[in-house]
PDB file of N, CA and C in Angstrom:
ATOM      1  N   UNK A   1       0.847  -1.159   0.000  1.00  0.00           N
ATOM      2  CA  UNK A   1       0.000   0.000   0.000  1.00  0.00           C
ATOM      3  C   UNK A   1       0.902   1.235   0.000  1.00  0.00           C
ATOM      4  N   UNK A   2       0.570   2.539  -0.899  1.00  0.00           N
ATOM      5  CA  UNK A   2       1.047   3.574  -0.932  1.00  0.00           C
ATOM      6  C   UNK A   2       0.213   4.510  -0.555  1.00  0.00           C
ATOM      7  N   UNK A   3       0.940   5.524   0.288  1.00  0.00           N
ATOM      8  CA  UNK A   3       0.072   6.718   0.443  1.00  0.00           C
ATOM      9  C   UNK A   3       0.957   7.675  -0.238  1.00  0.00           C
ATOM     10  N   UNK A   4       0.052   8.852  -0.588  1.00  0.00           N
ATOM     11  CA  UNK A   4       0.341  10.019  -0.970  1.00  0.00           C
ATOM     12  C   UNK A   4       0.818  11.381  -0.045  1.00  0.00           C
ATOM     13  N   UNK A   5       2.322  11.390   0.615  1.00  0.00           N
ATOM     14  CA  UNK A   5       2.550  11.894   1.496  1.00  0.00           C
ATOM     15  C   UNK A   5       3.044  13.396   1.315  1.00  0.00           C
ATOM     16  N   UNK A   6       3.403  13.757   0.204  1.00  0.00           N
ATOM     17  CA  UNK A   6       3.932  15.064  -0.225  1.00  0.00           C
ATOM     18  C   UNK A   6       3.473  16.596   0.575  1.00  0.00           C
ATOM     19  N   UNK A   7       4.528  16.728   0.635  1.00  0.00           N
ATOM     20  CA  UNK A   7       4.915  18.128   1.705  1.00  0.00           C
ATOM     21  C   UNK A   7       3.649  18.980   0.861  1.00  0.00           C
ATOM     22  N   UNK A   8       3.086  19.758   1.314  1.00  0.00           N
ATOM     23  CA  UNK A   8       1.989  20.450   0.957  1.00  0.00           C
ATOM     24  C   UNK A   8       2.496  22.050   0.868  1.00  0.00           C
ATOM     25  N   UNK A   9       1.495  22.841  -0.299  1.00  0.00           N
ATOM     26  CA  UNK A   9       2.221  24.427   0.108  1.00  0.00           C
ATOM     27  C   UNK A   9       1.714  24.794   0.995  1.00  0.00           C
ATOM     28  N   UNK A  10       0.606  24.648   0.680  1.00  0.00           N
ATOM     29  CA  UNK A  10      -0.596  25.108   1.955  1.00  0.00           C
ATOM     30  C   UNK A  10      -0.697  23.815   3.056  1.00  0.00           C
ATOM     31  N   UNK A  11      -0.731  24.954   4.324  1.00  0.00           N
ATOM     32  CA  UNK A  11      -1.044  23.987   5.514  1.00  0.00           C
ATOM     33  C   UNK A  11      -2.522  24.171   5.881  1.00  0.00           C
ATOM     34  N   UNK A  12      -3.741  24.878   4.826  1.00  0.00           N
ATOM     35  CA  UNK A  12      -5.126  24.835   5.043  1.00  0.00           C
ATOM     36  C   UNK A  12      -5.334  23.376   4.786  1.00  0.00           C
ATOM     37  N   UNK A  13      -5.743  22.953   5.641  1.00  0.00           N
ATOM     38  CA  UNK A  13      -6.299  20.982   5.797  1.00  0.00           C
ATOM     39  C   UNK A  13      -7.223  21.238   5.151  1.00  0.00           C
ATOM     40  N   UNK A  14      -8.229  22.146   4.910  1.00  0.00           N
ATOM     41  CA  UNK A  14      -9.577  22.643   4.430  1.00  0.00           C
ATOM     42  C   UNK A  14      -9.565  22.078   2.991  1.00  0.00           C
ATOM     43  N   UNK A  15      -8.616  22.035   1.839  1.00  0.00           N
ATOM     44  CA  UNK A  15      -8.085  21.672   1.259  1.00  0.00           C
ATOM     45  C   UNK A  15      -8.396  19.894   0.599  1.00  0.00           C
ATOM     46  N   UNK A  16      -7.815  19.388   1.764  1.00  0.00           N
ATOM     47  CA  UNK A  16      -8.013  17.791   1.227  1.00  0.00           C
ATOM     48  C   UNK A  16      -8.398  17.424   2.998  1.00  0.00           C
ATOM     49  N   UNK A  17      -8.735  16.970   3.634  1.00  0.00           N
ATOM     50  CA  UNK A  17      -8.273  16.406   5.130  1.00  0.00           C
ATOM     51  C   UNK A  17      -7.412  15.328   5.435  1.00  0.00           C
ATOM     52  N   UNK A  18      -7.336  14.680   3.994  1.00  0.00           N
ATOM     53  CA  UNK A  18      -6.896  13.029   4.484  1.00  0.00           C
ATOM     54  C   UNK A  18      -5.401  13.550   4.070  1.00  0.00           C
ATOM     55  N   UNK A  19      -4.830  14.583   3.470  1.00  0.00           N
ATOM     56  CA  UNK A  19      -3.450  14.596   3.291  1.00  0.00           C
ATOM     57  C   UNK A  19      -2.930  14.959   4.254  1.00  0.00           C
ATOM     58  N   UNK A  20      -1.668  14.454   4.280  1.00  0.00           N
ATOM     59  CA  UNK A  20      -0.746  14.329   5.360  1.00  0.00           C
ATOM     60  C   UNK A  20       0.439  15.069   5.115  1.00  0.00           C
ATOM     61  N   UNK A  21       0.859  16.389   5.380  1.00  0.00           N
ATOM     62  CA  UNK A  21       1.824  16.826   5.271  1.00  0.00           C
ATOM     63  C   UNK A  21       3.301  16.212   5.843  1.00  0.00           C
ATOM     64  N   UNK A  22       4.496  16.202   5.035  1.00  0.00           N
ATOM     65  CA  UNK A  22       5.702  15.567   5.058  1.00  0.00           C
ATOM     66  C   UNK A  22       6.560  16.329   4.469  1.00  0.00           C
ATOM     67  N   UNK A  23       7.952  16.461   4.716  1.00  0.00           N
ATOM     68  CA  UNK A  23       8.641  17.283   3.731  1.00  0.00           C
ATOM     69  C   UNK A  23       9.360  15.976   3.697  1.00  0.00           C
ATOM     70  N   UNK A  24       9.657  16.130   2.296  1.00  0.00           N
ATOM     71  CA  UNK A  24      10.542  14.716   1.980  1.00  0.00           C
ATOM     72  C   UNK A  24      12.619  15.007   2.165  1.00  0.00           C
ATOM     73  N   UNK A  25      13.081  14.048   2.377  1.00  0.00           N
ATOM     74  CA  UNK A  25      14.621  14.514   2.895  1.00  0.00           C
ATOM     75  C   UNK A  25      15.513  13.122   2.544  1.00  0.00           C
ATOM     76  N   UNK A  26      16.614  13.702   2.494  1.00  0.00           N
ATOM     77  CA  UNK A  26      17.814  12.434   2.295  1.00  0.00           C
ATOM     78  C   UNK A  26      17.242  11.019   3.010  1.00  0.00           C
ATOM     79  N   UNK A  27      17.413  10.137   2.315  1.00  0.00           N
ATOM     80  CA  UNK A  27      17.099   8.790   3.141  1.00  0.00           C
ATOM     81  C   UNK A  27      15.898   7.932   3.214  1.00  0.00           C
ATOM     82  N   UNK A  28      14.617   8.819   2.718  1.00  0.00           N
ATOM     83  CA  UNK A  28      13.122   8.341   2.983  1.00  0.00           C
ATOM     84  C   UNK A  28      13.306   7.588   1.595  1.00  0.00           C
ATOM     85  N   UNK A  29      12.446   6.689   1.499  1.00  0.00           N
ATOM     86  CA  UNK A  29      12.254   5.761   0.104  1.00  0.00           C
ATOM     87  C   UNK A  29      10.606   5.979  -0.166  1.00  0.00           C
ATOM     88  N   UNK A  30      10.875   6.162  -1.887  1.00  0.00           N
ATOM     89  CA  UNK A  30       9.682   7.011  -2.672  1.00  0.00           C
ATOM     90  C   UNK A  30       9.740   5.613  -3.666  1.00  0.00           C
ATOM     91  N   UNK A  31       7.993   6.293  -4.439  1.00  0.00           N
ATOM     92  CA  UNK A  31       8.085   5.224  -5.397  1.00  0.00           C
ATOM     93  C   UNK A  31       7.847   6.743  -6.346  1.00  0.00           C
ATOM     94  N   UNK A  32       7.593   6.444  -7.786  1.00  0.00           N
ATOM     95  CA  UNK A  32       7.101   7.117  -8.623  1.00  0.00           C
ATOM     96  C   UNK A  32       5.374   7.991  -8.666  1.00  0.00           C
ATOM     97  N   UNK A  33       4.902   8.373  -8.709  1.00  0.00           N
ATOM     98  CA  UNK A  33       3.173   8.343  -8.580  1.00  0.00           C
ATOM     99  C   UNK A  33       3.031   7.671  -9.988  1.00  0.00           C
ATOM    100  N   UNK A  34       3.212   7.688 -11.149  1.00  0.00           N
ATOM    101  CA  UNK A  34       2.877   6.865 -12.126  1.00  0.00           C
ATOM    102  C   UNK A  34       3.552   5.467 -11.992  1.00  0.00           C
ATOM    103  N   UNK A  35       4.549   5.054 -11.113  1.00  0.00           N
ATOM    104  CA  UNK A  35       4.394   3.782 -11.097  1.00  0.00           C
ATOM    105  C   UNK A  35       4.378   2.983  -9.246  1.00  0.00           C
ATOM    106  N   UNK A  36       3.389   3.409  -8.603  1.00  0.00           N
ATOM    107  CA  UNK A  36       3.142   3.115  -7.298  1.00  0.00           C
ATOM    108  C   UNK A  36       3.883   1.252  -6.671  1.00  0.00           C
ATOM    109  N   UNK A  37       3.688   0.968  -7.689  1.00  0.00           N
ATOM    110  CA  UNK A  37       4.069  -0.716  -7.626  1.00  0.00           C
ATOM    111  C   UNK A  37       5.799  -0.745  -8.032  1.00  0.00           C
ATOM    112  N   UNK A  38       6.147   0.383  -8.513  1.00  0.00           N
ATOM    113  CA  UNK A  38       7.516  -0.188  -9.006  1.00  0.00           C
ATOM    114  C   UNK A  38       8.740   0.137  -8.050  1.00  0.00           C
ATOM    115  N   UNK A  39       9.690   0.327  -8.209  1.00  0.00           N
ATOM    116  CA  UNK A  39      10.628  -0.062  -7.107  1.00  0.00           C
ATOM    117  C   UNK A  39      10.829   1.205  -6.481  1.00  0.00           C
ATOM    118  N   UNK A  40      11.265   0.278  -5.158  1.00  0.00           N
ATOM    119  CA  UNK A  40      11.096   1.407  -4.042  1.00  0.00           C
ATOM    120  C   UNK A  40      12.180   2.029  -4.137  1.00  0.00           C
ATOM    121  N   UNK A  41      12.701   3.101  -4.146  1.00  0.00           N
ATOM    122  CA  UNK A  41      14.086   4.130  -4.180  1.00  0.00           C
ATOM    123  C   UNK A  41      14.390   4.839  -2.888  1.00  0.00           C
ATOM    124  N   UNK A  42      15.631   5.067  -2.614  1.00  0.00           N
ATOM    125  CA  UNK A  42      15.807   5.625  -1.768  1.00  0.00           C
ATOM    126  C   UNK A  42      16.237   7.375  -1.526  1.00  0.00           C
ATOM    127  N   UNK A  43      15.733   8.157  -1.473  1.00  0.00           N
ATOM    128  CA  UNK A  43      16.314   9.410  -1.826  1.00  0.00           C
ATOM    129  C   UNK A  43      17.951   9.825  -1.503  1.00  0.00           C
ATOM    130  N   UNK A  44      19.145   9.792  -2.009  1.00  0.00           N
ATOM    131  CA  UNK A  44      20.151  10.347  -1.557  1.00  0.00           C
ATOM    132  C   UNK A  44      20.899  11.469  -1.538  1.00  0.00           C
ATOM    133  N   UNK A  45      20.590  12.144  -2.439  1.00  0.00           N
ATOM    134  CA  UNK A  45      20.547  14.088  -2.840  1.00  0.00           C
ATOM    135  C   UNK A  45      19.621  14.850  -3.103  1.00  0.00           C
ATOM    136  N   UNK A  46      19.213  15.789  -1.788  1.00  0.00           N
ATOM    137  CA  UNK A  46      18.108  16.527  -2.084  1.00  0.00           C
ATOM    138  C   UNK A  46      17.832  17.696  -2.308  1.00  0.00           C
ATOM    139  N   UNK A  47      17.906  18.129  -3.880  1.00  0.00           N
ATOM    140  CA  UNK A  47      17.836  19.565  -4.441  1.00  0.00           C
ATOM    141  C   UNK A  47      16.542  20.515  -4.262  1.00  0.00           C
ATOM    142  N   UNK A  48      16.411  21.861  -4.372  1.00  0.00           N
ATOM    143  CA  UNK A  48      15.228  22.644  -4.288  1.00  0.00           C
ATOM    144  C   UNK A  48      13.860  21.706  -5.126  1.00  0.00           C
ATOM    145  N   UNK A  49      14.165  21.465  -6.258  1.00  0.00           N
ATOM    146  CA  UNK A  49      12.821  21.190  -6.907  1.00  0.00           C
ATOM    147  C   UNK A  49      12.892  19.179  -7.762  1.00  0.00           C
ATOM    148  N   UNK A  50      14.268  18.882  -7.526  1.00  0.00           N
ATOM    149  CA  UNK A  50      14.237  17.358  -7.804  1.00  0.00           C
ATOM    150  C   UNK A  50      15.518  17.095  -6.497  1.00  0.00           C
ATOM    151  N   UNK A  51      15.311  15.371  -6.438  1.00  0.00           N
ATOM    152  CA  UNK A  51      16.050  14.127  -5.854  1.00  0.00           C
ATOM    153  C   UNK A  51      16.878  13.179  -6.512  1.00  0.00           C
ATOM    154  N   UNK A  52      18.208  13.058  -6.505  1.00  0.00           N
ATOM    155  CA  UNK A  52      18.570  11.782  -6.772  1.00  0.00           C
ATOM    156  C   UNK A  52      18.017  10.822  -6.211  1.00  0.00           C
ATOM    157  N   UNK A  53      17.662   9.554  -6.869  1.00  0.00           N
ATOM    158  CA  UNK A  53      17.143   8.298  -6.087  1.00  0.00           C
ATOM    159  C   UNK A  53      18.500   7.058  -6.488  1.00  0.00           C
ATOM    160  N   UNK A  54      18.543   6.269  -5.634  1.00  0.00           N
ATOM    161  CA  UNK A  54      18.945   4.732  -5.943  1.00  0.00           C
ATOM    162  C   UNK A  54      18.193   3.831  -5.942  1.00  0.00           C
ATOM    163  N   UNK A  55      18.479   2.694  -6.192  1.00  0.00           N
ATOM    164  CA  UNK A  55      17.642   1.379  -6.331  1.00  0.00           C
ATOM    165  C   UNK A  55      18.641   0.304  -6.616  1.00  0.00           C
ATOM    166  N   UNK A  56      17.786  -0.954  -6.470  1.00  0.00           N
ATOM    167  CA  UNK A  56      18.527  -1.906  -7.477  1.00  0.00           C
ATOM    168  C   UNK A  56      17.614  -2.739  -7.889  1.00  0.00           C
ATOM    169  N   UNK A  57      18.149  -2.970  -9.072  1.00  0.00           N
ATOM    170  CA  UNK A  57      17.326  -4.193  -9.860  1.00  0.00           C
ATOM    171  C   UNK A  57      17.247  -5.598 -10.165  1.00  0.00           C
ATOM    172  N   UNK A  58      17.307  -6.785  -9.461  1.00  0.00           N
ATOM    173  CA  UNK A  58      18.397  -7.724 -10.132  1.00  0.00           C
ATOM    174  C   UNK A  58      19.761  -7.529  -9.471  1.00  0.00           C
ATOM    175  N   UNK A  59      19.966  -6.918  -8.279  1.00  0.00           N
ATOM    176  CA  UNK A  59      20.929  -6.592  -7.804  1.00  0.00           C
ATOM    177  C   UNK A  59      22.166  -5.813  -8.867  1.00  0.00           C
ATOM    178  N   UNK A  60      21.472  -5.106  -9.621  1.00  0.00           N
ATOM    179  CA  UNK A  60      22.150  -3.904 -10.218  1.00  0.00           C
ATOM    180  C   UNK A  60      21.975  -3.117  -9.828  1.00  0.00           C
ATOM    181  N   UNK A  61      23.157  -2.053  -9.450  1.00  0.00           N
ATOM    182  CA  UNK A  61      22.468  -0.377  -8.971  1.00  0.00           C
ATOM    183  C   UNK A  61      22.025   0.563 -10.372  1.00  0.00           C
ATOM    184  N   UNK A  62      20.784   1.601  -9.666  1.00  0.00           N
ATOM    185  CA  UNK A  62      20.543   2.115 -10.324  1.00  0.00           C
ATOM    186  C   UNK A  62      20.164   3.722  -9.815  1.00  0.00           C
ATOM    187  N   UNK A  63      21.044   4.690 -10.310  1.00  0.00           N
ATOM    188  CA  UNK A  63      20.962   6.353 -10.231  1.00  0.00           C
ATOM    189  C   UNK A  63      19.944   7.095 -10.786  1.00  0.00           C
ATOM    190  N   UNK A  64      19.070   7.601 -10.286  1.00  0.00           N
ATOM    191  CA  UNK A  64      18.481   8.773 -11.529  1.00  0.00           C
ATOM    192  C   UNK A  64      18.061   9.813 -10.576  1.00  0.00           C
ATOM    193  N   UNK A  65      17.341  10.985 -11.802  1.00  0.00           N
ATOM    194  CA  UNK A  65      17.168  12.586 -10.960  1.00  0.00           C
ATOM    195  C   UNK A  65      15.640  12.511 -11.098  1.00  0.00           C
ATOM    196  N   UNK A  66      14.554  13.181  -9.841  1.00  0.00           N
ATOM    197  CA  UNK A  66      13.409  13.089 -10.530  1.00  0.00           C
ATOM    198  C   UNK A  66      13.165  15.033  -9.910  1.00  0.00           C
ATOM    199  N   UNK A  67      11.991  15.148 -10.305  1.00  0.00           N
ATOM    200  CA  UNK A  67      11.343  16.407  -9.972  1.00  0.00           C
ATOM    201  C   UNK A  67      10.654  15.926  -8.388  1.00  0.00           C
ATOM    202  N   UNK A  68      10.403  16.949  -7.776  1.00  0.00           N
ATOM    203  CA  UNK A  68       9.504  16.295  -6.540  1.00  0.00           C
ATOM    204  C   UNK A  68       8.037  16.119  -6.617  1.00  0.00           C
ATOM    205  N   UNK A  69       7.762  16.905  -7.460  1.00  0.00           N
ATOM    206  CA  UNK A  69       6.292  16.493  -8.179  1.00  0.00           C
ATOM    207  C   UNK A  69       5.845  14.849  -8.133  1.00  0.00           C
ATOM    208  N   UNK A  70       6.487  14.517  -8.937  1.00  0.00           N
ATOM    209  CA  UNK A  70       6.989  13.004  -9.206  1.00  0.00           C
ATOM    210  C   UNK A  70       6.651  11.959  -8.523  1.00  0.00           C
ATOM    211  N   UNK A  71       6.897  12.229  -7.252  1.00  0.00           N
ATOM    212  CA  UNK A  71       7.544  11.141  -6.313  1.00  0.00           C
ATOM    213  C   UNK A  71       6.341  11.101  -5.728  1.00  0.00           C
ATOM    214  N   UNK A  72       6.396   9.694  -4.369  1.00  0.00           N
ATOM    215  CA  UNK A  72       5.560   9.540  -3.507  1.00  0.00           C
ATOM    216  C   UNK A  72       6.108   9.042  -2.581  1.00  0.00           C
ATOM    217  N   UNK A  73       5.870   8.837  -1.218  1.00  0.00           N
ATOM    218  CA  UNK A  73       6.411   8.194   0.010  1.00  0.00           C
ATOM    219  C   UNK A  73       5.841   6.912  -0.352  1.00  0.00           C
ATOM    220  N   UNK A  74       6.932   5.779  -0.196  1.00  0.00           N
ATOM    221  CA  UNK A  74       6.670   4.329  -0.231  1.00  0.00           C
ATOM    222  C   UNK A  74       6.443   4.272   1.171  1.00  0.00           C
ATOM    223  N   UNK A  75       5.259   3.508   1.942  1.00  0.00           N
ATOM    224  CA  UNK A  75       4.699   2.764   2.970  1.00  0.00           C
ATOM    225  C   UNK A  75       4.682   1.277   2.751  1.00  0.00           C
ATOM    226  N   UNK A  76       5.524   1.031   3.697  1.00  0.00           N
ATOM    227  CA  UNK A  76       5.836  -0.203   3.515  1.00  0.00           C
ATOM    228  C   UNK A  76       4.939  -1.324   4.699  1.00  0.00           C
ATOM    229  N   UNK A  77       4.012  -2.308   3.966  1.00  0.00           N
ATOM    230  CA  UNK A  77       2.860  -2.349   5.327  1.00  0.00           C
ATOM    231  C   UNK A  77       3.720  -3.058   6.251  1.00  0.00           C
ATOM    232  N   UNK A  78       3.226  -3.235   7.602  1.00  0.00           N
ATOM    233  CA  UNK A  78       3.534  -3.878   8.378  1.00  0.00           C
ATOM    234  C   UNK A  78       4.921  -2.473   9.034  1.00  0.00           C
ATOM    235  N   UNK A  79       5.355  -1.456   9.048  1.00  0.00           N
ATOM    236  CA  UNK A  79       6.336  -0.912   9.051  1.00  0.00           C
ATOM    237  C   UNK A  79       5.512  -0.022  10.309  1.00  0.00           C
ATOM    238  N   UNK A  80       6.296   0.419  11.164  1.00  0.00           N
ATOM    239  CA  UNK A  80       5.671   2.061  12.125  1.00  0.00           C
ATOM    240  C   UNK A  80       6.147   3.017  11.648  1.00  0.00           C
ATOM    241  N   UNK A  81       7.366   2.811  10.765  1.00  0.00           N
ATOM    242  CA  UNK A  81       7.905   4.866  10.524  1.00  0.00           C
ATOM    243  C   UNK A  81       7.133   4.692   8.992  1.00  0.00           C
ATOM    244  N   UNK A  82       6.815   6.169   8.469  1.00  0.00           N
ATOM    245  CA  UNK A  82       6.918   6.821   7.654  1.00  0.00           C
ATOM    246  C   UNK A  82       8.599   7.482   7.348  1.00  0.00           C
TER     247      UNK A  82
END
């Protein structure tokens, strides 16, 4: 299960109620929002408006840059932190 955790501009809850404000930071693991099921990444450089992520695939590593738009907090069930 994924939730949609993204740091919000507005802190009016009035807005949505069920969102959960988060600012995202070095270390948290995101999935894509267009691909919620695909692999979980870990954030390791965190710029004003995108993230480097890692991963691996097949036990290959894998680098890329995304926008923060992009992203989503992976919830991993059975887990207590966000």
């Amino acid at each position: 299960m994924f939730l949609n955790l993204m740091a919000l501009k507005s802190k009016d809850s009035t807005i949505n109620p069920y969102m959960v404000s988060y600012e995202l930071k070095e270390g948290d693991v995101v999935v894509l929002k267009s691909q919620p099921t695909g692999p979980k990444m870990t954030i390791v450089i965190y710029n004003e408006d995108t993230v480097q992520c890692v991963w691996f695939e097949e036990r290959k590593p894998f680098r890329q840059e995304y926008k923060l738009t992009s992203l989503q907090v992976a919830v991993i069930i059975g887990s207590t932190e966000i």
